[in-house]
Structures are given as C-alpha cells and as structure tokens.
C-alpha atoms as a PDB file:
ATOM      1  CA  UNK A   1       0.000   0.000   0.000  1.00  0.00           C
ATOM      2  CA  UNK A   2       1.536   3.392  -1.114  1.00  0.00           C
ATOM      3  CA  UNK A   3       1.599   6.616   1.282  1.00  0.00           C
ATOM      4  CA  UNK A   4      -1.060   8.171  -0.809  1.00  0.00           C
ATOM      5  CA  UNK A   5      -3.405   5.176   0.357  1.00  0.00           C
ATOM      6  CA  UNK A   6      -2.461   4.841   3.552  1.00  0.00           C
ATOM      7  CA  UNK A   7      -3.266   8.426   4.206  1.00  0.00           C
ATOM      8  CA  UNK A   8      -6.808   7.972   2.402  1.00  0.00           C
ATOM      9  CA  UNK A   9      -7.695   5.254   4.484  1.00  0.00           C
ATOM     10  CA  UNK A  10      -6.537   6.851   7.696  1.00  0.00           C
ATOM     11  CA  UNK A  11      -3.622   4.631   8.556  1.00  0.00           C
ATOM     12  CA  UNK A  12      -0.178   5.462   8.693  1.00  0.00           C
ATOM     13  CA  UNK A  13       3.041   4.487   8.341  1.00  0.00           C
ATOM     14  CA  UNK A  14       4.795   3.027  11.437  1.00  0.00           C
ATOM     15  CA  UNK A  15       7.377   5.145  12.654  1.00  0.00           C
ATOM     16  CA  UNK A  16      10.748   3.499  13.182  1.00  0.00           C
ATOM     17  CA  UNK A  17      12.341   4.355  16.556  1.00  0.00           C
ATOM     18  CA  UNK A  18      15.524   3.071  15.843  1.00  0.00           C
ATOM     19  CA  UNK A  19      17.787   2.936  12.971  1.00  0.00           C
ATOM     20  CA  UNK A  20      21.287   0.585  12.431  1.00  0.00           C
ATOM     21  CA  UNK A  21      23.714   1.818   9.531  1.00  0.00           C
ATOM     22  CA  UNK A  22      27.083   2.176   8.503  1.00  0.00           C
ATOM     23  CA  UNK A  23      28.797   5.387   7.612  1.00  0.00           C
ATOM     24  CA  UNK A  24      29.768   5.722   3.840  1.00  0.00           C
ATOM     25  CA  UNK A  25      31.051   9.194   4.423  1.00  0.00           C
ATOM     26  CA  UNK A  26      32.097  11.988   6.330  1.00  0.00           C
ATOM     27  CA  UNK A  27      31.828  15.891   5.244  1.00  0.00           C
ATOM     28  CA  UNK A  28      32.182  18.894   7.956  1.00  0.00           C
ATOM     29  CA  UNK A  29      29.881  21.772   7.580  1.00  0.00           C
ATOM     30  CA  UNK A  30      31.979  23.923   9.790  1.00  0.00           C
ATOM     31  CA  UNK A  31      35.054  22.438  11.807  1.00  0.00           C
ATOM     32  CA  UNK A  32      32.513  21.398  14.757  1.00  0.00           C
ATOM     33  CA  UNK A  33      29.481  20.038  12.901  1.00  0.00           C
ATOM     34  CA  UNK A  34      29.957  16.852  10.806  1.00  0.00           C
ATOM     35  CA  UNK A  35      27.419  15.066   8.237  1.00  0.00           C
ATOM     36  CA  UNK A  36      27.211  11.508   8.247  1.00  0.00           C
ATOM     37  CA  UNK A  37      26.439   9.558   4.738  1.00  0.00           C
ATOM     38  CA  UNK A  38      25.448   6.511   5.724  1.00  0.00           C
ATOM     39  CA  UNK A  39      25.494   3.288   3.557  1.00  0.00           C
ATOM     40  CA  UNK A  40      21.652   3.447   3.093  1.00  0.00           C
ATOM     41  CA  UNK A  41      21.583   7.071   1.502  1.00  0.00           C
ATOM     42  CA  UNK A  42      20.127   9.340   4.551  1.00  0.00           C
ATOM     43  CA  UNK A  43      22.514  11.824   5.243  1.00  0.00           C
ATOM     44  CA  UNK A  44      22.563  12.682   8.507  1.00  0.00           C
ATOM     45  CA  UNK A  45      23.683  16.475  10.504  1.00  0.00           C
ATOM     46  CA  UNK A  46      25.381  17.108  13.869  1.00  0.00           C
ATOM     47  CA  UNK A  47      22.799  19.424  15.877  1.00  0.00           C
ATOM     48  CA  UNK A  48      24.924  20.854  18.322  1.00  0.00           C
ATOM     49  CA  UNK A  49      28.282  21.569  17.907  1.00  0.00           C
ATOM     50  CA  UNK A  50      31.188  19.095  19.452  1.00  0.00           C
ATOM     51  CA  UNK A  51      34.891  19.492  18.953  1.00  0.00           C
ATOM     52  CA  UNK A  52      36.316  16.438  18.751  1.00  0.00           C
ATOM     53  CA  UNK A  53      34.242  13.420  17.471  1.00  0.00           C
ATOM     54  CA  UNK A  54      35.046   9.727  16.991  1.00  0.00           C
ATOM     55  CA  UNK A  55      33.210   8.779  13.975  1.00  0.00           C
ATOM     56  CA  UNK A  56      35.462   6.748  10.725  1.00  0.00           C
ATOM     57  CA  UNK A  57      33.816   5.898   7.456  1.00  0.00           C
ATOM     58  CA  UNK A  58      32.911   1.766   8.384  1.00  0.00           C
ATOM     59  CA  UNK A  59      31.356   2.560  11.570  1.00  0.00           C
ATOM     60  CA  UNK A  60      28.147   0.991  13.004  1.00  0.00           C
ATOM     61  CA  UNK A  61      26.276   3.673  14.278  1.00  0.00           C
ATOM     62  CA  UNK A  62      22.813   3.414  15.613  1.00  0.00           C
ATOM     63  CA  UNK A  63      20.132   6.250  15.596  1.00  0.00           C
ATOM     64  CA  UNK A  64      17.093   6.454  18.228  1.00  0.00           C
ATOM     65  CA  UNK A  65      14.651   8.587  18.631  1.00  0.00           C
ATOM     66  CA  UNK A  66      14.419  10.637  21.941  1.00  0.00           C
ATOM     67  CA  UNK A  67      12.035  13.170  23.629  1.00  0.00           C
ATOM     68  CA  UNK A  68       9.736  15.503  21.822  1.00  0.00           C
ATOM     69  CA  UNK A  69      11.109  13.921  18.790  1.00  0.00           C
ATOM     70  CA  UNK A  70      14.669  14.785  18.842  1.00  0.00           C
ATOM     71  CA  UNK A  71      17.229  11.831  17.369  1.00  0.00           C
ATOM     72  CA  UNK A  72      20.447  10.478  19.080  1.00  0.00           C
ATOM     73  CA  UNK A  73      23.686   8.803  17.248  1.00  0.00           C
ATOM     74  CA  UNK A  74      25.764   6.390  19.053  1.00  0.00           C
ATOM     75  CA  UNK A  75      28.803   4.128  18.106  1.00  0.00           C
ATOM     76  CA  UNK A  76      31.266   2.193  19.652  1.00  0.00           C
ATOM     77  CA  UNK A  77      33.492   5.574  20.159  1.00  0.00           C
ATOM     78  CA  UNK A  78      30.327   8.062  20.193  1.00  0.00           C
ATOM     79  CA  UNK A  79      27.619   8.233  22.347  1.00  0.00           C
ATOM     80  CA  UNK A  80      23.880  10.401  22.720  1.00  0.00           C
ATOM     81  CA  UNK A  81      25.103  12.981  19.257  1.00  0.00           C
ATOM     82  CA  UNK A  82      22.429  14.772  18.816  1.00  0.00           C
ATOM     83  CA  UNK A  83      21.641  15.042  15.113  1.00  0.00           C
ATOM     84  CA  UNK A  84      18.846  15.534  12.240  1.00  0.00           C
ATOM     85  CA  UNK A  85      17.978  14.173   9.352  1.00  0.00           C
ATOM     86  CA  UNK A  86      19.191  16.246   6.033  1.00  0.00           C
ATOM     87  CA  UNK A  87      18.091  13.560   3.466  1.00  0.00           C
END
C-alpha cells in the first residue's frame, strides 16, 4: 500500500524508533558540525556543535529517537550525538 493510500484510508506508516547503519562518508559543515552519509543514503547532521568526534567511514552507528522527537547517534566511540535528518 503506497503513502497516498495509507493516508486515504486513515492509517499510517509506522514510525521506526531506531535505525542501524554504517557510515559511507564523512563531510564537515563547519570544523565542529559533521554530516554523516550513511550506507543506506540518509545523510545525517550534527545538531549541536562538538569538537572532537570519533566517527570513521565503516562505523556501526545506531540512531534512536528521543524526547519531543529529537534523534540520538551512538557508536562504539560516540555516544547520545544529537543530530537531524538532512536527506
């Protein structure tokens, strides 16, 4: 069932509340706010700016979603980056 139909018949999609990828890529919009490609093809933007972060193209990195509808990154090195969704 597309979106279209779901939205005519008053259901909708479920919303995922967790996300597992691997980063593809990393670009820096400034020196304290990195993007994240991941494998899938969402890009993914640092919300608040941190100096130093330990995120390498190949990591596992897991995504939740948190209060009032804010999303977290964590990897093995990284923990509770907040971030939103570019694309």
């Amino acid at each position: 069932m597309t979106e279209t139909l779901q939205r005519k018949s008053g259901t909708q999609p479920k919303q995922l509340d967790e996300l597992t990828g691997r980063i593809a890529g990393l670009s820096y919009k400034t020196a304290d706010r990195v993007i994240v490609m991941l494998e899938n093809g969402q890009t993914w933007e640092q919300a608040e700016p941190e100096a130093h972060l330990a995120l390498r193209p190949g990591d596992t990195v897991t995504i939740r979603r948190g209060m009032l509808g804010a999303f977290y990154m964590s990897s093995g090195r990284t923990h509770g980056l907040r971030v939103k969704r570019v694309r």
